[in-house]
N, C-alpha and C. Protein backbone atom coordinates (compact mmCIF):
# COMPACT_ATOMS: atom_id res chain seq x y z
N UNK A 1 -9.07 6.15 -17.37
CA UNK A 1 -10.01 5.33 -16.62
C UNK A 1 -10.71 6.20 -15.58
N UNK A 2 -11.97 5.84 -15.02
CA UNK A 2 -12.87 6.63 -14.31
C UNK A 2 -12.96 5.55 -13.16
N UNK A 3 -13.05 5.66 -12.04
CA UNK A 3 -13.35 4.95 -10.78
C UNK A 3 -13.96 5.68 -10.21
N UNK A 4 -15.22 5.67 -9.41
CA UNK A 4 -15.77 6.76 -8.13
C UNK A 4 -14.64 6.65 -6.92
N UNK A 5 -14.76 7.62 -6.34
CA UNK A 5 -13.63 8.03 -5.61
C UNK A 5 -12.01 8.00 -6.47
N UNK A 6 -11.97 8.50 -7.42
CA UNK A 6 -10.93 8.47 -7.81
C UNK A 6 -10.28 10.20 -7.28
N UNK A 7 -8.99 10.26 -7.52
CA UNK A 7 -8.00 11.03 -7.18
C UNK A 7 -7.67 12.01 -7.97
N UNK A 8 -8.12 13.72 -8.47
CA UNK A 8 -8.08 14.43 -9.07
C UNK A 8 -6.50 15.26 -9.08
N UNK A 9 -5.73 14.50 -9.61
CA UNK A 9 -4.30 15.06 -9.83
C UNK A 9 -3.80 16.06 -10.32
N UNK A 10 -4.73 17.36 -10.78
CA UNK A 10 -4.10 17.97 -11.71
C UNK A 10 -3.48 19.18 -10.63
N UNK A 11 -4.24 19.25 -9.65
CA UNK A 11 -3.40 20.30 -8.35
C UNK A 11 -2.32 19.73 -8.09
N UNK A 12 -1.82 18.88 -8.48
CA UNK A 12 -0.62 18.27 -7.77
C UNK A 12 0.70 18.19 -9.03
N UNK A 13 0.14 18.62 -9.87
CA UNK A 13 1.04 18.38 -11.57
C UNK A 13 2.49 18.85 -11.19
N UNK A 14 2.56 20.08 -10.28
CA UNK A 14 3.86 20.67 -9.63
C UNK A 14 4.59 19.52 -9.20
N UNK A 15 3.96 18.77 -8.35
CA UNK A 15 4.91 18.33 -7.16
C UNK A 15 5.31 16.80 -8.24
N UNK A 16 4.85 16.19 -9.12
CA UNK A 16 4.86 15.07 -9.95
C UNK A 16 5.95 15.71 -10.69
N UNK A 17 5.92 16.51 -11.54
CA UNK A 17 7.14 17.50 -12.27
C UNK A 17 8.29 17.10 -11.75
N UNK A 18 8.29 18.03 -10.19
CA UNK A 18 9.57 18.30 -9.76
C UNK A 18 10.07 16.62 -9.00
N UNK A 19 9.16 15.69 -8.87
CA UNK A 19 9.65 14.48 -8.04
C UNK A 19 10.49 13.94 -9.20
N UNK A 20 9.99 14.07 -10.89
CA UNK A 20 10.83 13.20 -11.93
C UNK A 20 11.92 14.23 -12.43
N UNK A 21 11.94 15.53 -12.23
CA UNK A 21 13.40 16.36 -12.63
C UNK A 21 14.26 15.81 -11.48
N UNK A 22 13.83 15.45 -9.80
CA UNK A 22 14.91 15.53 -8.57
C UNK A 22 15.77 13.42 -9.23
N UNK A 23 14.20 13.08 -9.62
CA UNK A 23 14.58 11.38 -10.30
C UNK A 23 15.93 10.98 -11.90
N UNK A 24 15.75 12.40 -12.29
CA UNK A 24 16.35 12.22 -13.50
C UNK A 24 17.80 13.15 -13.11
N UNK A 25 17.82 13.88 -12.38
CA UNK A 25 18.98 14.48 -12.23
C UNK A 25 19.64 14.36 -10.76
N UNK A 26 18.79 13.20 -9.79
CA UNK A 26 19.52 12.89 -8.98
C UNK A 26 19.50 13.65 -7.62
N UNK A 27 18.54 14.18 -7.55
CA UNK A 27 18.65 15.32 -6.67
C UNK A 27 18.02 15.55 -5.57
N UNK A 28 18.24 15.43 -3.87
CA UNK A 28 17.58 15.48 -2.62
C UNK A 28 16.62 16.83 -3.29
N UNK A 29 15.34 15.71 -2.18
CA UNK A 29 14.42 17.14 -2.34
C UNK A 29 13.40 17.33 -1.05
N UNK A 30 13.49 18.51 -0.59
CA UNK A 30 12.58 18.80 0.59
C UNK A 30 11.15 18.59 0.55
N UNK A 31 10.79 17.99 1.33
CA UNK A 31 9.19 17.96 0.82
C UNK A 31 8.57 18.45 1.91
N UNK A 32 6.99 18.67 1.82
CA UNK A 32 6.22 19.13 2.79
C UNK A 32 5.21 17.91 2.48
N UNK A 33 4.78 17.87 3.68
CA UNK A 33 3.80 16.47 3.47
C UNK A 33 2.59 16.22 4.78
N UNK A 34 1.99 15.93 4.38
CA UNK A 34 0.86 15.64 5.80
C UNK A 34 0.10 14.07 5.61
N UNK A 35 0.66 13.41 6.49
CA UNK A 35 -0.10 12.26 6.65
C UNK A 35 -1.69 12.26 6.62
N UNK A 36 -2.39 11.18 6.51
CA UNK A 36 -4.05 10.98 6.23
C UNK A 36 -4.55 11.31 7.76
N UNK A 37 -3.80 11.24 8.93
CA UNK A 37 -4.47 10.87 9.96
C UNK A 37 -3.78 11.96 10.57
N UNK A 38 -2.65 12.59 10.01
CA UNK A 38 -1.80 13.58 10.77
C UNK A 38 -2.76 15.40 10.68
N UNK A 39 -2.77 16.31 11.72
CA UNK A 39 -3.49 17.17 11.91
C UNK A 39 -2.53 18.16 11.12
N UNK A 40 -0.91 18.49 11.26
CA UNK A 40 0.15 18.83 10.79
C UNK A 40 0.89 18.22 9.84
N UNK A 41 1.68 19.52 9.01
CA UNK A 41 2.28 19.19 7.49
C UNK A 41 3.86 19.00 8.28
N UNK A 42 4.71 17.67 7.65
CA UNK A 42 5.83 17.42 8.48
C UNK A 42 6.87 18.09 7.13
N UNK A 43 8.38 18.41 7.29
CA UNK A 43 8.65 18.88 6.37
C UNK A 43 9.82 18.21 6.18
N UNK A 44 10.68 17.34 5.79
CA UNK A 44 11.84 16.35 5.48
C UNK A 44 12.48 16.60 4.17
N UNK A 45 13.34 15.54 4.25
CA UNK A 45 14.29 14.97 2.74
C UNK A 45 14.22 13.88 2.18
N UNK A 46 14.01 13.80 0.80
CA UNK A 46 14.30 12.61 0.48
C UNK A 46 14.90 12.14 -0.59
N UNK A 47 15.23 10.67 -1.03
CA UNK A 47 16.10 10.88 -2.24
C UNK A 47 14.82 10.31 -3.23
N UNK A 48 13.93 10.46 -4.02
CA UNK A 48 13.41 9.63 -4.64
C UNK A 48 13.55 8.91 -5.49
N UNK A 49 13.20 7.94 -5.29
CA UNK A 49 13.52 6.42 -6.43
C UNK A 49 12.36 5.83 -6.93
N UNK A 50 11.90 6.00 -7.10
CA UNK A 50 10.19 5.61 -7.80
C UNK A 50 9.31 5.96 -7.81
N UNK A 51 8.67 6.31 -8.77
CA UNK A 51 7.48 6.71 -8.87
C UNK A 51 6.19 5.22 -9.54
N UNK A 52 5.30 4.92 -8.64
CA UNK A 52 4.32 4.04 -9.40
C UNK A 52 2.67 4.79 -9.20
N UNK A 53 1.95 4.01 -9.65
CA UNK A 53 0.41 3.85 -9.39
C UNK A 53 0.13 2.33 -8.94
N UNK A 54 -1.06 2.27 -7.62
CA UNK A 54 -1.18 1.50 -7.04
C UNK A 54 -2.69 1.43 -6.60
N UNK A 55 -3.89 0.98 -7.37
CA UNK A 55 -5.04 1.50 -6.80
C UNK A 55 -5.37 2.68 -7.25
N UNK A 56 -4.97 2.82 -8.11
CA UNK A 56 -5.07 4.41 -8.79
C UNK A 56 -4.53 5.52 -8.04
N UNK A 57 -3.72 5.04 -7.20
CA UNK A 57 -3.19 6.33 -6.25
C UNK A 57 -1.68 6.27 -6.67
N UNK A 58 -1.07 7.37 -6.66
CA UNK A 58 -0.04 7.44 -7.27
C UNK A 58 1.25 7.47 -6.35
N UNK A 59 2.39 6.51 -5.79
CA UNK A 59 3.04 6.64 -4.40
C UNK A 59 4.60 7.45 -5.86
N UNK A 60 5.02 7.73 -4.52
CA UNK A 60 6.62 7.86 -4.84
C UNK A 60 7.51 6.51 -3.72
N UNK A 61 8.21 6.36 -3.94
CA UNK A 61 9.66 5.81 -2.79
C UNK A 61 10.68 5.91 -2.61
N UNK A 62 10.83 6.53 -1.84
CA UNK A 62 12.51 7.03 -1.40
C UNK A 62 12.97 6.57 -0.12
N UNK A 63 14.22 7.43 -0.50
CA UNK A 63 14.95 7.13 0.83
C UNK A 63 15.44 8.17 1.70
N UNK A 64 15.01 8.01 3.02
CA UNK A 64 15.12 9.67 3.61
C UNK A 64 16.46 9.82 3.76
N UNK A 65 16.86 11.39 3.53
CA UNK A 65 17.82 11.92 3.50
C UNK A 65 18.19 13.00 4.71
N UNK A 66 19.06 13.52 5.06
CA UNK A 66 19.80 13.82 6.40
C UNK A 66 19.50 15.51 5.77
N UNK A 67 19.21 16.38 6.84
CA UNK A 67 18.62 17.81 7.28
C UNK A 67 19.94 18.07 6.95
N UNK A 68 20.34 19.43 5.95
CA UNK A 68 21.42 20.18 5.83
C UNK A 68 22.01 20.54 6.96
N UNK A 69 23.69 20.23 7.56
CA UNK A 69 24.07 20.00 8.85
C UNK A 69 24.17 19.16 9.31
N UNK A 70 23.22 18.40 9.23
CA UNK A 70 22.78 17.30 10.24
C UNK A 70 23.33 16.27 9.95
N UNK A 71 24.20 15.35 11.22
CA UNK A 71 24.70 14.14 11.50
C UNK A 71 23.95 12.94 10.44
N UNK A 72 24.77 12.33 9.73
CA UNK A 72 23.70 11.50 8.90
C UNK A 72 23.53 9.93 9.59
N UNK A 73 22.25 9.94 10.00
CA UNK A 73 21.75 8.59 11.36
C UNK A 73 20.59 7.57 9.67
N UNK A 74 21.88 6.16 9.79
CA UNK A 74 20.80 5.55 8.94
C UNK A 74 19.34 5.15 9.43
N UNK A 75 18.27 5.45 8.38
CA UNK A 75 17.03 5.47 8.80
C UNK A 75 16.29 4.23 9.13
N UNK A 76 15.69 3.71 9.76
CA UNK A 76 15.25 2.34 9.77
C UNK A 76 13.80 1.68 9.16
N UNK A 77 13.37 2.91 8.01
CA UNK A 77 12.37 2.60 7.07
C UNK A 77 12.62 3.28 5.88
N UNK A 78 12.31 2.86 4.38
CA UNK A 78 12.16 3.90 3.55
C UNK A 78 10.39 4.63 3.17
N UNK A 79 10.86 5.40 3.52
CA UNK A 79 9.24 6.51 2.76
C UNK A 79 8.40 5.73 1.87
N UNK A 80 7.29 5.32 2.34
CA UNK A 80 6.39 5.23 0.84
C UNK A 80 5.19 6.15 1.07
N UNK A 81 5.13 7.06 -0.01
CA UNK A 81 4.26 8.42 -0.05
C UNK A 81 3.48 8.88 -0.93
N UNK A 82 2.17 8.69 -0.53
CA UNK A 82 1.11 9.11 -1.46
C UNK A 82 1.00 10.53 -2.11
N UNK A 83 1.53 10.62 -3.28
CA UNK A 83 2.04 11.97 -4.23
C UNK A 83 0.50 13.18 -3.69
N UNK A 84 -0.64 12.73 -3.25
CA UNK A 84 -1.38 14.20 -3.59
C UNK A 84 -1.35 14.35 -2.01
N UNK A 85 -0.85 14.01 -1.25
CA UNK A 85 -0.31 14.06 -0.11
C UNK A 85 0.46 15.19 0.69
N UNK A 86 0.89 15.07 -0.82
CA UNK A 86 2.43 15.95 -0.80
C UNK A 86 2.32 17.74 -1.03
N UNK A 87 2.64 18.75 -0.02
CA UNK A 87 2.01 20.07 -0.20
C UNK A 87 3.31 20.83 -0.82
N UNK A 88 4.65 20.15 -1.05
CA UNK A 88 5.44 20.94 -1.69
C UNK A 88 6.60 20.13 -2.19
N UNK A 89 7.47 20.16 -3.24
CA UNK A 89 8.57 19.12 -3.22
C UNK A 89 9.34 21.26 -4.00
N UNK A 90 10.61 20.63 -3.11
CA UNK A 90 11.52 21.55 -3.98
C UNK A 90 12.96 20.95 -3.98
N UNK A 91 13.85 21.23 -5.23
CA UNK A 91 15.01 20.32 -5.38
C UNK A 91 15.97 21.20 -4.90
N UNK A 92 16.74 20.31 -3.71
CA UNK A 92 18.05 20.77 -3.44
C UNK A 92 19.62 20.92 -4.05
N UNK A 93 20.34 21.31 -4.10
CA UNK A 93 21.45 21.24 -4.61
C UNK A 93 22.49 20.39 -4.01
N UNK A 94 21.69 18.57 -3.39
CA UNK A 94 22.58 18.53 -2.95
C UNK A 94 22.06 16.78 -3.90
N UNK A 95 23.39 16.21 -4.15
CA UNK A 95 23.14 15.18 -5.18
C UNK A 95 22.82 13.78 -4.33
N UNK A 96 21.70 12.52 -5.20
CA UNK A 96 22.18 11.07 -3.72
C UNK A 96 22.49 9.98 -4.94
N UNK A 97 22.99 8.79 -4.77
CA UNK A 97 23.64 7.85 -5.53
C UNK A 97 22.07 7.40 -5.66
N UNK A 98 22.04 6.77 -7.11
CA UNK A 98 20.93 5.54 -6.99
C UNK A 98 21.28 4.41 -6.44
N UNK A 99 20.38 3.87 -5.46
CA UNK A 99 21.06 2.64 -4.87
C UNK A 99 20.66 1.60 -6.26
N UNK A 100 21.95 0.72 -6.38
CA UNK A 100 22.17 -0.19 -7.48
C UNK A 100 21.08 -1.48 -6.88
N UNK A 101 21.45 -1.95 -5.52
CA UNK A 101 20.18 -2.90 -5.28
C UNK A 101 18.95 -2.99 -5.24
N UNK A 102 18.75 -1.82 -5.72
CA UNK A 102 17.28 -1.27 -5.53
C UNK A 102 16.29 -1.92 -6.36
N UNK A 103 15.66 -3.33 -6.14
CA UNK A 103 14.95 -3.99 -7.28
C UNK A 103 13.74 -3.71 -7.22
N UNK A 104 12.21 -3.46 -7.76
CA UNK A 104 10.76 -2.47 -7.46
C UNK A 104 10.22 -4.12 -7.55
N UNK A 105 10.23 -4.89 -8.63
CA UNK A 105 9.56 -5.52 -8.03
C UNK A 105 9.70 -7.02 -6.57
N UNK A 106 10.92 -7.02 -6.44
CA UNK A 106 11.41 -7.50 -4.89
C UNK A 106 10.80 -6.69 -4.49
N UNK A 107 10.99 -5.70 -4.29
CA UNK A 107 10.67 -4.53 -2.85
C UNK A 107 8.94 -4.73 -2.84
N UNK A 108 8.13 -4.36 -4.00
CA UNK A 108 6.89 -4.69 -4.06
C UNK A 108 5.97 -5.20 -5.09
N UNK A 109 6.58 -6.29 -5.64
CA UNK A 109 5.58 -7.49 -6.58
C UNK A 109 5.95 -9.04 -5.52
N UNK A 110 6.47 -8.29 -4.29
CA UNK A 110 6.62 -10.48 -3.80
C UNK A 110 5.97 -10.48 -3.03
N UNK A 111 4.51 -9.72 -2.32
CA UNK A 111 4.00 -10.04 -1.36
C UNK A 111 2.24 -9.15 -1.40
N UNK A 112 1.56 -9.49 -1.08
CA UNK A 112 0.21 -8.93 -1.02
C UNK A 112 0.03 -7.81 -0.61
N UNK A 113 -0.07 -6.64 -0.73
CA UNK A 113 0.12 -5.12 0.46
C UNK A 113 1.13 -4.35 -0.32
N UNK A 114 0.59 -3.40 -0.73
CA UNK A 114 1.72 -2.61 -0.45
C UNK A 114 2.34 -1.62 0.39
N UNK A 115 1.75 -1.94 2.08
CA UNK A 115 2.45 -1.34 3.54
C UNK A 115 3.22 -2.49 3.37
N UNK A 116 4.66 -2.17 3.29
CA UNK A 116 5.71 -2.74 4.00
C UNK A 116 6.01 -3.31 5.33
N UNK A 117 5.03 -4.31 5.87
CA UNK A 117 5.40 -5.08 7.42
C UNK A 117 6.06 -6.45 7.37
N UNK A 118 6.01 -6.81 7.94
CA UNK A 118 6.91 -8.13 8.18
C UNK A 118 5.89 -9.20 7.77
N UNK A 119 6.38 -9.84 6.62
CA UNK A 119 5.27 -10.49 5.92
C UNK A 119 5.18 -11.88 6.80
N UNK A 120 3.88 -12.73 6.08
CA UNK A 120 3.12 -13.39 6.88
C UNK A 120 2.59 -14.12 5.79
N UNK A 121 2.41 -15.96 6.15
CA UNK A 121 1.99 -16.49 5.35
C UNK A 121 0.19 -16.39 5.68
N UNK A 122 -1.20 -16.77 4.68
CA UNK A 122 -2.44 -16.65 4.23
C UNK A 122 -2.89 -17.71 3.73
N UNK A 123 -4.06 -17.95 4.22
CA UNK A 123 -4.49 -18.48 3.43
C UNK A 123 -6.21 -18.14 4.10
N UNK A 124 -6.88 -18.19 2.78
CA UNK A 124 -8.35 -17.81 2.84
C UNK A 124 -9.29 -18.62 1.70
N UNK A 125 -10.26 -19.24 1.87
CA UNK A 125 -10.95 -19.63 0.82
C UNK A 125 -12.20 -18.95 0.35
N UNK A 126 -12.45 -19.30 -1.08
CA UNK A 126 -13.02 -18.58 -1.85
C UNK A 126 -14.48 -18.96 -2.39
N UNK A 127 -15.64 -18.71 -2.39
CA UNK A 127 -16.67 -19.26 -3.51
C UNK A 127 -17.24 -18.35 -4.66
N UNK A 128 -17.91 -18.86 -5.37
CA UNK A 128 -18.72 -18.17 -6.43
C UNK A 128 -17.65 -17.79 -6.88
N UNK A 129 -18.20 -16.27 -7.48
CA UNK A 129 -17.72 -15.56 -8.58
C UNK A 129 -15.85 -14.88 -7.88
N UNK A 130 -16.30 -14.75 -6.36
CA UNK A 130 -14.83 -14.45 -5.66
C UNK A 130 -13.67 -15.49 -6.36
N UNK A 131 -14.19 -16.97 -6.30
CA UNK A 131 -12.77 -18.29 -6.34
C UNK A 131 -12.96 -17.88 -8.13
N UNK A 132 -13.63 -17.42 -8.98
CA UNK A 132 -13.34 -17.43 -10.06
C UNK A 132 -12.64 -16.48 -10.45
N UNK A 133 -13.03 -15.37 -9.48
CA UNK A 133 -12.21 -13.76 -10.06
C UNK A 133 -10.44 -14.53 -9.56
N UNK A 134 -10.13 -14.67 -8.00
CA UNK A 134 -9.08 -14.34 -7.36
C UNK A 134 -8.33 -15.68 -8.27
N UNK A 135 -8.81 -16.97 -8.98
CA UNK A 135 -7.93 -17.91 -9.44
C UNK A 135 -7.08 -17.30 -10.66
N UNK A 136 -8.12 -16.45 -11.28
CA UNK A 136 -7.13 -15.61 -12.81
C UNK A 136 -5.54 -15.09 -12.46
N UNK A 137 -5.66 -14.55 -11.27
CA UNK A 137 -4.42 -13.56 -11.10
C UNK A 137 -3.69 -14.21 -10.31
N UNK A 138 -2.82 -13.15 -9.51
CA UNK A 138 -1.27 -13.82 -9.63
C UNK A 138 -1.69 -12.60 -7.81
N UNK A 139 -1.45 -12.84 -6.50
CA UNK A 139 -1.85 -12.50 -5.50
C UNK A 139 0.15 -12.57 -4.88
N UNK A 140 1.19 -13.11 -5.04
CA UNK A 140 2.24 -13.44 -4.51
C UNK A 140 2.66 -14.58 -5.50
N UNK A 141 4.19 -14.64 -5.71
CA UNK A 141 4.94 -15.40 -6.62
C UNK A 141 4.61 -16.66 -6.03
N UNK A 142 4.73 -17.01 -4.90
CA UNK A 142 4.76 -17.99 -4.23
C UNK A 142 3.47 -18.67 -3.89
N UNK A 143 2.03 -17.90 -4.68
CA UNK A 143 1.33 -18.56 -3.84
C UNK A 143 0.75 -20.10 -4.47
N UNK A 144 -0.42 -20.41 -3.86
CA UNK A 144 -1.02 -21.91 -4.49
C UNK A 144 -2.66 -21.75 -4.09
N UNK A 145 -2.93 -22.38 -5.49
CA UNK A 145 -4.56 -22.12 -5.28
C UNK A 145 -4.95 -23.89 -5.63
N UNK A 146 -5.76 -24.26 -4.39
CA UNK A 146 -6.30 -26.10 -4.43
C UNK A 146 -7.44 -25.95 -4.44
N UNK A 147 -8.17 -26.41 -5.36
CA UNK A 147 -9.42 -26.85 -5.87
C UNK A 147 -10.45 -27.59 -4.34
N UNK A 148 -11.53 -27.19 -3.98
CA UNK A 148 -12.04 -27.61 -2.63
C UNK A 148 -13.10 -28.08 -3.08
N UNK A 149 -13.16 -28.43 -4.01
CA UNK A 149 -14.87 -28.79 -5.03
C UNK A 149 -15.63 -27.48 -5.90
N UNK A 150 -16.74 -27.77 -6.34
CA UNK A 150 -17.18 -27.08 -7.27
C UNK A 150 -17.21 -25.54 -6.57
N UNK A 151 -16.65 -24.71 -7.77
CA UNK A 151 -16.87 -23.29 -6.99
C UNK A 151 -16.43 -22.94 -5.61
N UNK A 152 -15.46 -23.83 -5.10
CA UNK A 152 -14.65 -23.57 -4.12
C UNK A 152 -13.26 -23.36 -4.05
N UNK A 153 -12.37 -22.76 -3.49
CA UNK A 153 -10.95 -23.06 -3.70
C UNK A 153 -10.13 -22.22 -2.52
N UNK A 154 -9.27 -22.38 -2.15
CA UNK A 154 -8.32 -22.24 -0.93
C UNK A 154 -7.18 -21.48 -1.61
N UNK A 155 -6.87 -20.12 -1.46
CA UNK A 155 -5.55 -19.37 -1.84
C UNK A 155 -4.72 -19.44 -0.58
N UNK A 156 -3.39 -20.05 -1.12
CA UNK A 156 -2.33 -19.94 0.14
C UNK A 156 -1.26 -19.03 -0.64
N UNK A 157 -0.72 -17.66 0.23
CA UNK A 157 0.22 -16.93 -0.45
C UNK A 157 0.63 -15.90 1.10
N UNK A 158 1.55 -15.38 0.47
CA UNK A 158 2.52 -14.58 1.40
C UNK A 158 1.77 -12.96 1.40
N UNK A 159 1.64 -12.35 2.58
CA UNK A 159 1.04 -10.82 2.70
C UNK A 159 2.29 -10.08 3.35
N UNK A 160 1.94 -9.11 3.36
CA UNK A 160 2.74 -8.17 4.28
C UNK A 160 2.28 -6.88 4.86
N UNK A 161 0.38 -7.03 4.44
CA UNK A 161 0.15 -5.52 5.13
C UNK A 161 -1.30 -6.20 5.70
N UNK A 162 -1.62 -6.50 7.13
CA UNK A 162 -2.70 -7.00 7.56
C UNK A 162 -3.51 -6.31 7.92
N UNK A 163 -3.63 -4.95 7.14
CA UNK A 163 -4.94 -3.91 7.29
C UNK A 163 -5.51 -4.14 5.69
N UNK A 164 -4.64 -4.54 4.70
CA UNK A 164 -4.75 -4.54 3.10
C UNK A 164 -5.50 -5.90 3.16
N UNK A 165 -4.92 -6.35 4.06
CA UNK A 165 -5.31 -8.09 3.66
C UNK A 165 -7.08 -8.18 4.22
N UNK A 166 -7.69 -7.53 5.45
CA UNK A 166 -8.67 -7.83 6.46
C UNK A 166 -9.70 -6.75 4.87
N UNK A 167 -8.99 -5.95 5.05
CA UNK A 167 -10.04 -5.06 4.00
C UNK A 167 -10.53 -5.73 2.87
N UNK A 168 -9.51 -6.30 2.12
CA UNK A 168 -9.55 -7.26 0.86
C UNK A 168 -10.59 -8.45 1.57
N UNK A 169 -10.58 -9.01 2.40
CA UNK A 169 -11.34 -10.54 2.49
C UNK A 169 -12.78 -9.74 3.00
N UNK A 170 -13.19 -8.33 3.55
CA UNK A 170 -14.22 -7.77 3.94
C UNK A 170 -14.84 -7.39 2.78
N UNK A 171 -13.98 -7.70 1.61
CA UNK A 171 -15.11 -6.53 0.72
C UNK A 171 -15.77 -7.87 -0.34
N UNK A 172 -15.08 -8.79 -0.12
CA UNK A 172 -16.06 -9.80 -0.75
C UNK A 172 -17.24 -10.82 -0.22
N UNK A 173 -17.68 -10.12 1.16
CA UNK A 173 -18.41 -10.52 1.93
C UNK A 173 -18.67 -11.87 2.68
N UNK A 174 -19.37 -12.92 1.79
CA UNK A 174 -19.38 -14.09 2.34
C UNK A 174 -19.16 -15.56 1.21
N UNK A 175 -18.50 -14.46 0.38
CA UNK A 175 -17.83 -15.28 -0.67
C UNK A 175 -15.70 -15.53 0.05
N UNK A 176 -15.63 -14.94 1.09
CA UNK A 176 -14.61 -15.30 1.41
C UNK A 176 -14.48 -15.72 2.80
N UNK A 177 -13.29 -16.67 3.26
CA UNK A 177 -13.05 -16.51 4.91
C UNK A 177 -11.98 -16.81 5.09
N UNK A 178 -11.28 -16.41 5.55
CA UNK A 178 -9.26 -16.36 6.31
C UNK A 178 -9.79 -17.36 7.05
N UNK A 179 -8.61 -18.30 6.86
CA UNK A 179 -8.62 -19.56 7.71
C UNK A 179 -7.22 -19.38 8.09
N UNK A 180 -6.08 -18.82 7.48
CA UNK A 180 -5.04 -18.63 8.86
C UNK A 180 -4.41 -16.95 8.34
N UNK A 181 -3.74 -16.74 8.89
CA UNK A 181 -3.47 -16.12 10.26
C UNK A 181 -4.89 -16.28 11.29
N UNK A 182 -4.72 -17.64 12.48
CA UNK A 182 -5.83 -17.39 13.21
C UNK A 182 -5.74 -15.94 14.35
N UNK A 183 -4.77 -15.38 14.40
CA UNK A 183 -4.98 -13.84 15.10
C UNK A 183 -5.80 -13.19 14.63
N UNK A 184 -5.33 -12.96 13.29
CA UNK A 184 -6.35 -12.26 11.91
C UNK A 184 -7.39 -12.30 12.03
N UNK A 185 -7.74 -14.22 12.10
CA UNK A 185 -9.15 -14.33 11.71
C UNK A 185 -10.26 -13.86 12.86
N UNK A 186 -9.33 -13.46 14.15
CA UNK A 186 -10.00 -13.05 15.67
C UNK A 186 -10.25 -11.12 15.17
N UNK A 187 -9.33 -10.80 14.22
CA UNK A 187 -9.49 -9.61 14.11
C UNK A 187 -11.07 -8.89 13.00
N UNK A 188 -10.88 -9.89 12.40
CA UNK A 188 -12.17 -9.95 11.39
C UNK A 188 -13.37 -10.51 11.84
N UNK A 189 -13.52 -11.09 13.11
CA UNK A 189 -14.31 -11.74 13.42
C UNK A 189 -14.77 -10.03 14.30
N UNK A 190 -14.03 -9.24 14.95
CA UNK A 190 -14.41 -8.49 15.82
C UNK A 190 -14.75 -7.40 14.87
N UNK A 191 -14.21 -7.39 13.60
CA UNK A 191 -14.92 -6.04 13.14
C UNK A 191 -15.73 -6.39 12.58
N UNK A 192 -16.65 -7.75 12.20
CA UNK A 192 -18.02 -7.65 11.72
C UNK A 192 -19.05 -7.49 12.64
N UNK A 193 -18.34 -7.99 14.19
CA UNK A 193 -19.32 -7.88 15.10
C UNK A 193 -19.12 -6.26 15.34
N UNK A 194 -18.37 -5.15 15.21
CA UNK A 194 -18.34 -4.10 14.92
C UNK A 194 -19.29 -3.28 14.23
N UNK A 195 -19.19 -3.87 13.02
CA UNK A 195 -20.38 -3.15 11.65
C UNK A 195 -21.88 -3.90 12.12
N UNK A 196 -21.90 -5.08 12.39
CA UNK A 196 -22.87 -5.33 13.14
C UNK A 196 -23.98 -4.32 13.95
N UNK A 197 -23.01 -4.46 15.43
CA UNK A 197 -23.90 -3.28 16.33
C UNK A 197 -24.01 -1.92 15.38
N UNK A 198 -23.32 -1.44 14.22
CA UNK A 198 -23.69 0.19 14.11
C UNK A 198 -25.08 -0.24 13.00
N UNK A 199 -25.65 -1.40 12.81
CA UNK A 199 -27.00 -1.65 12.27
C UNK A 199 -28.29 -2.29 13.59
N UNK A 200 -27.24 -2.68 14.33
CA UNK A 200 -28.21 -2.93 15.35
C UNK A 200 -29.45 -2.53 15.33
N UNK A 201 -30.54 -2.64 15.70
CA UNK A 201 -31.96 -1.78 16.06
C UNK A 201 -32.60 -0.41 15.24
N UNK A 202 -31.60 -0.42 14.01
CA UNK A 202 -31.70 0.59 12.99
C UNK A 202 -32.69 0.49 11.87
N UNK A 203 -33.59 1.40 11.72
CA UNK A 203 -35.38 0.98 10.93
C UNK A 203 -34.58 1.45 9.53
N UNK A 204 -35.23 0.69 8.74
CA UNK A 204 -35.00 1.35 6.85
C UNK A 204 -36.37 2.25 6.84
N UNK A 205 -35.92 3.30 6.10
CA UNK A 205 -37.63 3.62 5.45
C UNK A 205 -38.17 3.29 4.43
């Protein structure tokens, strides 16, 4: 498949390799890594347990693992890490259990987002071609879609990443509007008046 802005993986074929030899044989692996927003490459452990595609971007998920020496302090998040991200993976010789509870789609098919926050119930309604696209699919196990009249309809479902969620209801313009989380809807309200002023007083040629 072709998308503009898509993600040219083949510099990264190393670090994909060695994430499914550390996956198949079990094995902590050091990584080097630099966040999107980070100026510096951070350098850690981890155990990896999944590899998916998400948006065409390809994450891994693990679970961080304790610095050779080092006191082992349980962590209070697991890693989710965008693979071309990643500036080095090398496998240690040191082995981690697969965690047996480890279910992928609990962890991420029960909620809208895939940033892991403290989920939050939604609801936003839909017109036109938006209430026809978003009624086909499946947005949260839990959610419910009510008919509001012709070419209208109301999605109520569970989120968990409210930067995924504001982006998603922005890109279908005025075919959508969040009617609750009303915090949310104060947050979307301020970034159109945002994109707004940067057209302000601005000539086309």
């Amino acid at each position: 498949t072709f998308k503009p802005g898509s993600i040219d993986y083949n510099p990264h074929r190393e670090s994909i390799q060695n994430l499914i030899s550390a996956m198949d044989l079990k094995k902590i692996c050091q990584i080097s890594y630099k966040a999107i927003l980070s100026d510096k490459t951070k350098t850690f452990y981890i155990s990896p347990i999944k590899i998916f595609s998400h948006h065409d971007t390809i994450y891994v998920h693990a679970k961080l693992a304790r610095a050779p020496k080092e006191k082992y302090v349980e962590p209070d998040f697991d890693p989710l890490l965008a693979v071309h991200r990643i500036k080095k993976v090398e496998l240690t010789d040191r082995s981690f259990t697969y965690p047996e509870s480890f279910d992928f789609e609990r962890s991420f098919n029960k909620t809208f987002g895939i940033i892991r926050e403290k989920s939050f119930k939604a609801e936003v309604e839909f017109t036109g071609y938006a209430a026809k696209y978003v009624a086909e699919r499946m947005w949260s196990p839990d959610q419910k879609i009510t008919q509001k009249g012709k070419g209208r309809i109301v999605l109520s479902f569970t989120a968990s990443s409210k930067a995924e969620l504001v982006s998603w209801i922005l890109s279908w313009r005025e075919e959508a509007k969040l009617l609750k989380p009303v915090k949310l809807v104060e947050e979307i309200q301020a970034a159109i008046d945002g994109m707004r002023g940067l057209y302000q007083g601005s000539k086309t040629k």
